[in-house]
C-alpha atoms as a PDB file:
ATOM      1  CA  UNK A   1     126.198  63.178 -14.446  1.00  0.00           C
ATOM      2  CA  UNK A   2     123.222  61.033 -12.918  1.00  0.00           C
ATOM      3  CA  UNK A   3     123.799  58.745  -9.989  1.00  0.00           C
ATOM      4  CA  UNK A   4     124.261  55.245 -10.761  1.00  0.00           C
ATOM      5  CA  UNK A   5     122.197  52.489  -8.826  1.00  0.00           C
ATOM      6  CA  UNK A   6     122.827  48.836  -8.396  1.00  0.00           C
ATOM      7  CA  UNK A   7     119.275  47.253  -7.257  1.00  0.00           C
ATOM      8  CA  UNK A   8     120.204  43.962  -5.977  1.00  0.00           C
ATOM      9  CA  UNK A   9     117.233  41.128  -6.755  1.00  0.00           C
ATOM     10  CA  UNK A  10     117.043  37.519  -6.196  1.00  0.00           C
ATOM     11  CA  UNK A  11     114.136  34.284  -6.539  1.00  0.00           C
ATOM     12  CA  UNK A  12     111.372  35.655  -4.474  1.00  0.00           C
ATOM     13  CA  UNK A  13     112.138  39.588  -4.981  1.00  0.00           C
ATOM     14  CA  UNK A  14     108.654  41.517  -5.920  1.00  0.00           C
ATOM     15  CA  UNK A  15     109.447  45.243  -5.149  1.00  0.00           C
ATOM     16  CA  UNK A  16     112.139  45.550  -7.829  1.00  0.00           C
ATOM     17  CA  UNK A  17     110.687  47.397 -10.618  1.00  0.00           C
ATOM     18  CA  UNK A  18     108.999  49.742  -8.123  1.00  0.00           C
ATOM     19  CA  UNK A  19     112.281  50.576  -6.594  1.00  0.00           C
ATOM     20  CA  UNK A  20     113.894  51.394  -9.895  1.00  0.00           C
ATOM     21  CA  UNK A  21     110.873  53.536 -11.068  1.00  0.00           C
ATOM     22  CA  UNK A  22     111.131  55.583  -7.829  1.00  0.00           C
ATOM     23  CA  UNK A  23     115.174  56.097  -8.851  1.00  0.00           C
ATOM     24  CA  UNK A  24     114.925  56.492 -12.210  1.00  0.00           C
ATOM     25  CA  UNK A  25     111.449  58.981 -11.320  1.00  0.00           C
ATOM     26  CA  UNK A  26     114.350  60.936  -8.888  1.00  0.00           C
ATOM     27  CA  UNK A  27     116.844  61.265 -11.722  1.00  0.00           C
ATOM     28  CA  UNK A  28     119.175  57.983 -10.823  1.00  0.00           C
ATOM     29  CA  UNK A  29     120.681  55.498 -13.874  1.00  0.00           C
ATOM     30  CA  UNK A  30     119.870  52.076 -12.208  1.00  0.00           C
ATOM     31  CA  UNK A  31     120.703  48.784 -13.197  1.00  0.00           C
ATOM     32  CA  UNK A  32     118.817  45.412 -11.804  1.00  0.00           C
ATOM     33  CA  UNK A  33     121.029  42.741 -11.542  1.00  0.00           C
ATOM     34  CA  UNK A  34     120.385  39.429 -10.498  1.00  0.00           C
ATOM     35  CA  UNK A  35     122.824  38.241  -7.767  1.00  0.00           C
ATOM     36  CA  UNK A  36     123.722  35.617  -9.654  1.00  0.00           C
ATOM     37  CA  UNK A  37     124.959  37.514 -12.402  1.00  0.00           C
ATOM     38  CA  UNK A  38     127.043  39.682  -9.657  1.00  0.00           C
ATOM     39  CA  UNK A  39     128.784  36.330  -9.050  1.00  0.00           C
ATOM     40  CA  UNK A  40     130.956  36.518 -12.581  1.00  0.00           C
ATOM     41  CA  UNK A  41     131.066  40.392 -12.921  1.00  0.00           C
ATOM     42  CA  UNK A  42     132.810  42.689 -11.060  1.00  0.00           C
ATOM     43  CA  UNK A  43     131.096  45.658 -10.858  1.00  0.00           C
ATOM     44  CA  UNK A  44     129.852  46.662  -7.629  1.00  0.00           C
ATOM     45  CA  UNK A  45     132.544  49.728  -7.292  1.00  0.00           C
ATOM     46  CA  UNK A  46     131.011  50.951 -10.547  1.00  0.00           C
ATOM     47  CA  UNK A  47     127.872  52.301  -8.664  1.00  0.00           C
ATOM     48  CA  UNK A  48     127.525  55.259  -6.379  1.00  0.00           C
ATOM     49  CA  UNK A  49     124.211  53.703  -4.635  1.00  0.00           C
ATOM     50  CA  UNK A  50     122.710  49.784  -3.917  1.00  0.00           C
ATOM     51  CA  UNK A  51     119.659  49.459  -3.362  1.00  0.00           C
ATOM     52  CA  UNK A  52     118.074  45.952  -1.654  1.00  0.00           C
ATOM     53  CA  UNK A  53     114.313  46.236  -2.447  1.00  0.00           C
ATOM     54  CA  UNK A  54     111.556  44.527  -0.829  1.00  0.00           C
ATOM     55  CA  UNK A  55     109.880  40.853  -1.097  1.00  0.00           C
ATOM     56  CA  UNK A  56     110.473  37.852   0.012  1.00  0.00           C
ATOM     57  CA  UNK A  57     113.853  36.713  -0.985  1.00  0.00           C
ATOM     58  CA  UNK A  58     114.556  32.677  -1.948  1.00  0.00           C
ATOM     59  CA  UNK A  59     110.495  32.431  -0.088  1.00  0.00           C
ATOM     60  CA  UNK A  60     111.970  33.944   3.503  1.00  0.00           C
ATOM     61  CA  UNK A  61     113.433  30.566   4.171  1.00  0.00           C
ATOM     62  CA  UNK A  62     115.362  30.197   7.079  1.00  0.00           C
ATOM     63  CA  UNK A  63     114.063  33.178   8.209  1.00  0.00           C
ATOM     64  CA  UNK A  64     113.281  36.526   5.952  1.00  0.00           C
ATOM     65  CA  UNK A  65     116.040  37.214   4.613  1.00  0.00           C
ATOM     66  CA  UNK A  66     118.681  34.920   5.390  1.00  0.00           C
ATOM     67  CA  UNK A  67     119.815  32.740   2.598  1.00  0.00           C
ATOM     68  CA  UNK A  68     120.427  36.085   0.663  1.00  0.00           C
ATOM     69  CA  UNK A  69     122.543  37.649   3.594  1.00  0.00           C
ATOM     70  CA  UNK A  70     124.756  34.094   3.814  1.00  0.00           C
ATOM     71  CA  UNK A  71     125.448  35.201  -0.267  1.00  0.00           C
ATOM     72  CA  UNK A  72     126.604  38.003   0.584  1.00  0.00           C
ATOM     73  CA  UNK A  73     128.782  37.172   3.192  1.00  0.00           C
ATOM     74  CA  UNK A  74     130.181  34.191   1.511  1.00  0.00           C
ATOM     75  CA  UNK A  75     130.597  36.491  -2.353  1.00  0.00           C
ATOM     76  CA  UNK A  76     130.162  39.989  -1.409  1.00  0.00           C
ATOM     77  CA  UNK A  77     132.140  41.031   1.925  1.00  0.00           C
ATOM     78  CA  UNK A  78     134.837  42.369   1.132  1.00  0.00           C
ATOM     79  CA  UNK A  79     133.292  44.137  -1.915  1.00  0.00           C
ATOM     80  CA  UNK A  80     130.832  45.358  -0.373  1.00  0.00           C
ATOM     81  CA  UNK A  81     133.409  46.841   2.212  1.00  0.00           C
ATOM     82  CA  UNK A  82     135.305  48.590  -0.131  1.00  0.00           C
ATOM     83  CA  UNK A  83     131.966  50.054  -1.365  1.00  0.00           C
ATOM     84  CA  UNK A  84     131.050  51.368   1.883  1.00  0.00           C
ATOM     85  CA  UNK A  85     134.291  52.328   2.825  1.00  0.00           C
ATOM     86  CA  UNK A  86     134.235  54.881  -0.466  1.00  0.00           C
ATOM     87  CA  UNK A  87     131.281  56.386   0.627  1.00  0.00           C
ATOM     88  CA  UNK A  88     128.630  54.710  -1.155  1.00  0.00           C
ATOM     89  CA  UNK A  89     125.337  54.977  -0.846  1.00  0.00           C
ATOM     90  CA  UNK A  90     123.131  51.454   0.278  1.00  0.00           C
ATOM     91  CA  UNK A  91     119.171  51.578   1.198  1.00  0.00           C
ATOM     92  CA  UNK A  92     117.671  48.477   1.929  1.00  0.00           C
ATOM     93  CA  UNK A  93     113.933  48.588   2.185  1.00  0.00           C
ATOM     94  CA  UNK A  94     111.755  45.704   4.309  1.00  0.00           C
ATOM     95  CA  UNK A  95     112.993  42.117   2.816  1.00  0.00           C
ATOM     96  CA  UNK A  96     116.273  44.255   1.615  1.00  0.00           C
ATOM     97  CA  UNK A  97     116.325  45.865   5.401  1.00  0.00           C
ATOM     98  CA  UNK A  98     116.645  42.154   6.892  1.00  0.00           C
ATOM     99  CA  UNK A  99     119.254  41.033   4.564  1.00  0.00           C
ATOM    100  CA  UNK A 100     121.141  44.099   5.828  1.00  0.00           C
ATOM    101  CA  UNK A 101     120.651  43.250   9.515  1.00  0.00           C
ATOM    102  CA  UNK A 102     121.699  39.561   9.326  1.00  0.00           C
ATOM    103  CA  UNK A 103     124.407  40.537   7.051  1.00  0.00           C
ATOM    104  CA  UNK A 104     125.571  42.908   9.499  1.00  0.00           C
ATOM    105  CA  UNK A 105     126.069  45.869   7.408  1.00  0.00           C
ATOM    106  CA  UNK A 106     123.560  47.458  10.053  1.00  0.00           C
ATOM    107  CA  UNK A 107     124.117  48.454  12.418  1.00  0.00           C
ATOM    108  CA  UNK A 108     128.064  48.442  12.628  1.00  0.00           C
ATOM    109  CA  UNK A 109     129.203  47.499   8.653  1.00  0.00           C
ATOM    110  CA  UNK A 110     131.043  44.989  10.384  1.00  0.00           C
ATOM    111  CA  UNK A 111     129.248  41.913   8.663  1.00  0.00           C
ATOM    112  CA  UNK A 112     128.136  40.209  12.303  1.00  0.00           C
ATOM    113  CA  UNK A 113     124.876  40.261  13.184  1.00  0.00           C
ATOM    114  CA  UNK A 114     123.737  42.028  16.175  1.00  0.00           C
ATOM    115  CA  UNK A 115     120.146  42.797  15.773  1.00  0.00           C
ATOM    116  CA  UNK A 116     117.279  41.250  13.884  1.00  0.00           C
ATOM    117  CA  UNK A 117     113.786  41.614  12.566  1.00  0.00           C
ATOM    118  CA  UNK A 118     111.435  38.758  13.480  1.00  0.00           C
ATOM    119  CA  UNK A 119     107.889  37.897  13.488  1.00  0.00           C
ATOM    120  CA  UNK A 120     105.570  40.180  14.099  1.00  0.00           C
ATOM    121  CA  UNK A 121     103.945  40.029  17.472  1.00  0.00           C
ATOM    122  CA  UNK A 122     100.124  39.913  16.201  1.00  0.00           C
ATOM    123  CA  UNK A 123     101.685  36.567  14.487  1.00  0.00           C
ATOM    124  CA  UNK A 124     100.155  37.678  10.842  1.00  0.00           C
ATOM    125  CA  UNK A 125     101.077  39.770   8.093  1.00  0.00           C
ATOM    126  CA  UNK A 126     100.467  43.638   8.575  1.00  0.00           C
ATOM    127  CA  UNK A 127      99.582  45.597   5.420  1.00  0.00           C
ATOM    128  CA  UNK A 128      99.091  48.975   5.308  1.00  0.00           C
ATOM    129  CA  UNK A 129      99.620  52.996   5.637  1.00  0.00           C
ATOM    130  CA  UNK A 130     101.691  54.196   8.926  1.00  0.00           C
ATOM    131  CA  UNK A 131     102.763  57.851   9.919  1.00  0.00           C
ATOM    132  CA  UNK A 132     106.837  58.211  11.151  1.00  0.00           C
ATOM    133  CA  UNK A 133     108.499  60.218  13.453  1.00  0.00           C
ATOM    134  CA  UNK A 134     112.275  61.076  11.778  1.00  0.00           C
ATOM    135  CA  UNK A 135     115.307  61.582  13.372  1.00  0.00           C
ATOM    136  CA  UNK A 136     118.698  61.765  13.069  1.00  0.00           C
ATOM    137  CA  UNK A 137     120.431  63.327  10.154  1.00  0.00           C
ATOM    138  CA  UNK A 138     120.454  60.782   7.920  1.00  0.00           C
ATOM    139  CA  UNK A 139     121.149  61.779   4.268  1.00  0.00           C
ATOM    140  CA  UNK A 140     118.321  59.593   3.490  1.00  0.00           C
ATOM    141  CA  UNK A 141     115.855  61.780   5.165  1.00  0.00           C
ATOM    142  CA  UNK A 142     117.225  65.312   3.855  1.00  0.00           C
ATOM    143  CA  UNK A 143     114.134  67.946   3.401  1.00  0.00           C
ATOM    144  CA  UNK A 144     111.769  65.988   5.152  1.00  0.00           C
ATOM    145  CA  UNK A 145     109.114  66.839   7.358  1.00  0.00           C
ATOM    146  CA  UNK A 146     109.819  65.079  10.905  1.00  0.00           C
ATOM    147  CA  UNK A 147     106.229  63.309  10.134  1.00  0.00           C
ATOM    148  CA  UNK A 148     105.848  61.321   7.245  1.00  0.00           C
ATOM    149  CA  UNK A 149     103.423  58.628   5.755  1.00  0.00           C
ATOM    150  CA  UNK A 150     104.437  55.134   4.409  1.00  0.00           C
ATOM    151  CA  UNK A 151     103.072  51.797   3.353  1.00  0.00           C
ATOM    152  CA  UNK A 152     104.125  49.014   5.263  1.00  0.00           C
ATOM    153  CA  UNK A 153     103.555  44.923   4.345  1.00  0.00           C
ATOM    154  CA  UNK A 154     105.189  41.868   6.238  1.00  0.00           C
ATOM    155  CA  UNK A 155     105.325  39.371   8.232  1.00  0.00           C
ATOM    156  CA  UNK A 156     108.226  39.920   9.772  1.00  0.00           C
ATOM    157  CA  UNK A 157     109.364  43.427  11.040  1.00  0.00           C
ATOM    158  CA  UNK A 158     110.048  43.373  14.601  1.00  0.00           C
ATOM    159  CA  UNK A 159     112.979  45.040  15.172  1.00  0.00           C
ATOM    160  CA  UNK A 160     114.717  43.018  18.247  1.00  0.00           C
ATOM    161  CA  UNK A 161     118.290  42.847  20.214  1.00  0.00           C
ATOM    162  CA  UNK A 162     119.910  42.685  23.370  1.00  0.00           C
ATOM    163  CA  UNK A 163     119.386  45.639  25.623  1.00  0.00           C
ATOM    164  CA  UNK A 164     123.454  47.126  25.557  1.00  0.00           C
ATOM    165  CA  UNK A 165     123.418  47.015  21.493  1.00  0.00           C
ATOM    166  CA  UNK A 166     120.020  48.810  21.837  1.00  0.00           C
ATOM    167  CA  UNK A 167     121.104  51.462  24.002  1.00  0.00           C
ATOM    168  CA  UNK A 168     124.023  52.317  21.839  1.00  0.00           C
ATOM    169  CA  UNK A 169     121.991  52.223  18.385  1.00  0.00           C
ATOM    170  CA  UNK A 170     120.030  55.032  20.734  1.00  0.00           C
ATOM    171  CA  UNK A 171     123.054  56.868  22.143  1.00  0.00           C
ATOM    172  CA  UNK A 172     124.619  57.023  18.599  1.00  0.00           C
ATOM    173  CA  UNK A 173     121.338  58.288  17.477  1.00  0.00           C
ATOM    174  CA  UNK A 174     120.826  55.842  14.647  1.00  0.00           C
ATOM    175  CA  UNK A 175     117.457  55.487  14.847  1.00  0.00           C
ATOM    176  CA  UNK A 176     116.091  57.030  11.464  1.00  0.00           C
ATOM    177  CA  UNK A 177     112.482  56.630  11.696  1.00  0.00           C
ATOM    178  CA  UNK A 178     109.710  55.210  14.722  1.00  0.00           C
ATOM    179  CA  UNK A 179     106.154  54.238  14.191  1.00  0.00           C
ATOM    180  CA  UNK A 180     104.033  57.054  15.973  1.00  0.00           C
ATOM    181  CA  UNK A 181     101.143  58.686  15.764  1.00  0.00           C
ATOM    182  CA  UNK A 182      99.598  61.560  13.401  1.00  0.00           C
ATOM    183  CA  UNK A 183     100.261  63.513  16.558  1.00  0.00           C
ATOM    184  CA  UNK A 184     103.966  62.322  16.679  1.00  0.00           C
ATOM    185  CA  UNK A 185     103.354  60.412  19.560  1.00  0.00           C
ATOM    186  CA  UNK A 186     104.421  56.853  20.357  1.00  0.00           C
ATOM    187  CA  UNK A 187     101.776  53.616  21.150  1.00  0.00           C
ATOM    188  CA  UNK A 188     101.464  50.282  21.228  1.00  0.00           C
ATOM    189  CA  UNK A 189      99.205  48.196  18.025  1.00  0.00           C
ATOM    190  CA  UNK A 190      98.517  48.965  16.031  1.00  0.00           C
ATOM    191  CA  UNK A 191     100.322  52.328  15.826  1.00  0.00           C
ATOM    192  CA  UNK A 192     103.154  50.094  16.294  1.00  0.00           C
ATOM    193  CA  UNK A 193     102.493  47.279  13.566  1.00  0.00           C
ATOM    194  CA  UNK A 194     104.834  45.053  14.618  1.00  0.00           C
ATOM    195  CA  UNK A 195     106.011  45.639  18.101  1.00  0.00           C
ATOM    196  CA  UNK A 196     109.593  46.632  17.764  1.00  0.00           C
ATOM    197  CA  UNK A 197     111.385  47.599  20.585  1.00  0.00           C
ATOM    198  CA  UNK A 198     111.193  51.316  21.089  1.00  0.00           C
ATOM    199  CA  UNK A 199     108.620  51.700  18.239  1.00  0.00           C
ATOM    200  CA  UNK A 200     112.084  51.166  15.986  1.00  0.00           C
ATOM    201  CA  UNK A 201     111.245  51.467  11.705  1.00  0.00           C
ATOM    202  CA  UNK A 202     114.469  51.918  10.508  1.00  0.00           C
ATOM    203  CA  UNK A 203     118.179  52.567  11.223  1.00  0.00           C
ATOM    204  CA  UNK A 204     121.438  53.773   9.662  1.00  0.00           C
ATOM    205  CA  UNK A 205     124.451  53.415  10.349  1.00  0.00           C
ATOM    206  CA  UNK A 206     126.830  55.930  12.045  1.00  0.00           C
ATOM    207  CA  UNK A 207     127.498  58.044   9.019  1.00  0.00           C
ATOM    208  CA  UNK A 208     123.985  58.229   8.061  1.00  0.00           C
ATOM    209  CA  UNK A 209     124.567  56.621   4.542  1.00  0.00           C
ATOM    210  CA  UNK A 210     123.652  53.202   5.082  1.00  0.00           C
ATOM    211  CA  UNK A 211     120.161  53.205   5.873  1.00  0.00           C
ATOM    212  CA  UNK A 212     117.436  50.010   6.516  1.00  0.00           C
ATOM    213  CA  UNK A 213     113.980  50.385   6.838  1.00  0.00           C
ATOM    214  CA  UNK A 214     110.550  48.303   6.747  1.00  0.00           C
ATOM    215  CA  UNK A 215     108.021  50.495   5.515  1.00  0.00           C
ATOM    216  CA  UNK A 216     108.058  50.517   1.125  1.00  0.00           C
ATOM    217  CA  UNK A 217     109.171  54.434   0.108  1.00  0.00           C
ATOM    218  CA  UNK A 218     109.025  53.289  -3.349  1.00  0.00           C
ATOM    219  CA  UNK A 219     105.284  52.759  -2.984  1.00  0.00           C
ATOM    220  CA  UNK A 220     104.615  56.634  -1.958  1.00  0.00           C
ATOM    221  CA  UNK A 221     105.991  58.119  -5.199  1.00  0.00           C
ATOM    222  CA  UNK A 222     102.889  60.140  -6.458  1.00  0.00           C
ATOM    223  CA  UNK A 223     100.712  62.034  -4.198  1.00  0.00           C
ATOM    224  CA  UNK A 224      97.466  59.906  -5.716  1.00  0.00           C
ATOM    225  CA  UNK A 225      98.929  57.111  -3.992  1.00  0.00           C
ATOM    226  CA  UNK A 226      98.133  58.387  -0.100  1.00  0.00           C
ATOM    227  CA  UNK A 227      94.785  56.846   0.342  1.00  0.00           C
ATOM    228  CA  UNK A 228      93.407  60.626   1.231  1.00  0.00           C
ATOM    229  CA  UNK A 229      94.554  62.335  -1.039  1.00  0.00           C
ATOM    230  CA  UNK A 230      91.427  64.060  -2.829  1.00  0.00           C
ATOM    231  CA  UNK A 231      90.852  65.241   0.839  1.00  0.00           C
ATOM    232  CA  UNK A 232      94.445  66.031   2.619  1.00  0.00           C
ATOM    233  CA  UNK A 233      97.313  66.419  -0.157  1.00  0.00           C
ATOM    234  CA  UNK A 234      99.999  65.350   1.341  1.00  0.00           C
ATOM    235  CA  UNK A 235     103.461  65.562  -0.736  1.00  0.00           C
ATOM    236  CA  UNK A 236     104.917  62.039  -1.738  1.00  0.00           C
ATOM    237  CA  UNK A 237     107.517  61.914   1.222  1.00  0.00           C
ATOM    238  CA  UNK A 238     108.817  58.045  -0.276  1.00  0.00           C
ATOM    239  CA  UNK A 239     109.900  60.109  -3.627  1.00  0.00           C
ATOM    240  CA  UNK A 240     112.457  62.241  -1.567  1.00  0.00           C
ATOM    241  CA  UNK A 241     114.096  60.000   0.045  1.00  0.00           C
ATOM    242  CA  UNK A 242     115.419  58.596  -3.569  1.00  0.00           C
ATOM    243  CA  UNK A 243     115.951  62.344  -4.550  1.00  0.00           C
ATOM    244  CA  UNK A 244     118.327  62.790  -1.402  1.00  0.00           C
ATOM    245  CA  UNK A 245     120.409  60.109  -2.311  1.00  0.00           C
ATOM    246  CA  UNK A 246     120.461  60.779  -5.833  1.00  0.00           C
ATOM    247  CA  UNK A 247     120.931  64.646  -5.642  1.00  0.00           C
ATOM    248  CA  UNK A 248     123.648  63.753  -2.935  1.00  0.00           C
ATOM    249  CA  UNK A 249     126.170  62.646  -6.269  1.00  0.00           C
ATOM    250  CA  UNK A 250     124.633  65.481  -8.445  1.00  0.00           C
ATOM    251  CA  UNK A 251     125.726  68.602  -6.000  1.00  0.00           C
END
C-alpha cells in the first residue's frame, strides 16, 4: 500500500504542485488540501506524511510565515499532536519550514516558538543552486551522499535563536543539513546565502521525522534539472528525500 500525503496549501502557496509531483514521482498517494477545507474535515490522522511546501503564504505578512502558523495553532494543535505523536511523517520545505518554526513543531513539537528564520543578511532575495553538508540520521536523508546539491529562493532564511537553544539543537544533533562548500567546507556569502547561524539549512526534530528545511528538494527531481548536468551527472538527491519518507511506510 502507497504512503498517503497531506500537502498543506494556503493564498500565496506556489510550490504545491511541484511538491506533489516529487511524491507522487517517489510512489506517495497525495492529496492537496486547502487549509480551509481542513477546517470542516477531519482528516489529518488519515495520512502517514504532511507536507508544508514552499511560497509565500497569505503574501509573508507579518513575517514569512506567520499568519499560517497562528492557523495552526489556533485549528490544528492538538491534531497535529496526535499526528506526530503516532509517528507521522511532516517535511516542511522554505515558506512550509517557517510555518514549522513559528508554530513550534521545530524544534521541540511543543507548539512555542524558540527559533526563527528572518531576513536574509544581504537584505534581498537569494535565488539559486547551493551544495549541503548532511548530518544526523534523519529518515529524511536515508541513502544520501553527505554532499548534496539544492535550489534555494527567499527572502527570508536566516536561521536565528538564542545561544542555549542553539547549543542544544547542536548537542542533540538536529542539525540535518549546513550550507558548505563543494569541498564540504563551511564560509561565509555567499556559500552561506543567508547568514544563518552556524551555516544552519535545516533541522529535525529529535526523532528525525519531523524535518524543516529552506532549500526546494522538489525542484531537484530529474538529473536535467542540475544546471551541469551535460557535464557532471549528478543523481537527483531532492527525489530521495521523498523516496525515504515514502519507502519508510512501504517496508
Amino acid at each position: 500500500m502507497s504512503a498517503k500525503v497531506l500537502l498543506i496549501r494556503t493564498s500565496g502557496t506556489n510550490c504545491d504542485k511541484e511538491s506533489q509531483f516529487a511524491f507522487e514521482k517517489a510512489g506517495a498517494i497525495v492529496h492537496a488540501r486547502h487549509v480551509n477545507f481542513l477546517k470542516d474535515h477531519d482528516i489529518i490522522e488519515q495520512y502517514q506524511i504532511i507536507c508544508l511546501p514552499g511560497g509565500f503564504s497569505y503574501g509573508d505578512n507579518l513575517g514569512a510565515g506567520k499568519i499560517l502558523s497562528l492557523e495552526f495553532k489556533l485549528w490544528f494543535k492538538e491534531k497535529l499532536q496526535k499526528f506526530i505523536e503516532k509517528g507521522g511523517l511532516i517535511i516542511g520545505i522554505c515558506n512550509g519550514f517557517q510555518v514549522m518554526v513559528k508554530t513550534g513543531i521545530l524544534p521541540d513539537c511543543n507548539f512555542t516558538q524558540t527559533v526563527t528564520l528572518t531576513d536574509n543578511d544581504s537584505g534581498r532575495f537569494e535565488s539559486r543552486w547551493i551544495y549541503l553538508k548532511t548530518s544526523g540520521n534523519s529518515i529524511w536523508l536515508k541513502n544520501l551522499p553527505q554532499l548534496i546539491a539544492l535550489p534555494i529562493a527567499h527572502g527570508e532564511g536566516k536561521f536565528y535563536t538564542d545561544k542555549a537553544i542553539l547549543d542544544k539543537i547542536e548537542a542533540n544533533h538536529q542539525v540535518a543539513a549546513r550550507y558548505c562548500t563543494y569541498n564540504l567546507e563551511r564560509g561565509g556569502y555567499p556559500v552561506n546565502p543567508n547568514g544563518s547561524l552556524n551555516d544552519i539549512a535545516g533541522i529535525t526534530d529529535k526523532t528525525g521525522k519531523i524535518f524543516g528545511l529552506m532549500p526546494h528538494p522538489e525542484r531537484f527531481i530529474f538529473e536535467q534539472q542540475w544546471p551541469y548536468w551535460a557535464n557532471c551527472k549528478r543523481e537527483p538527491h531532492g527525489l530521495q528525500i521523498f523516496k525515504n519518507a515514502v519507502e519508510y511506510f512501504c517496508i
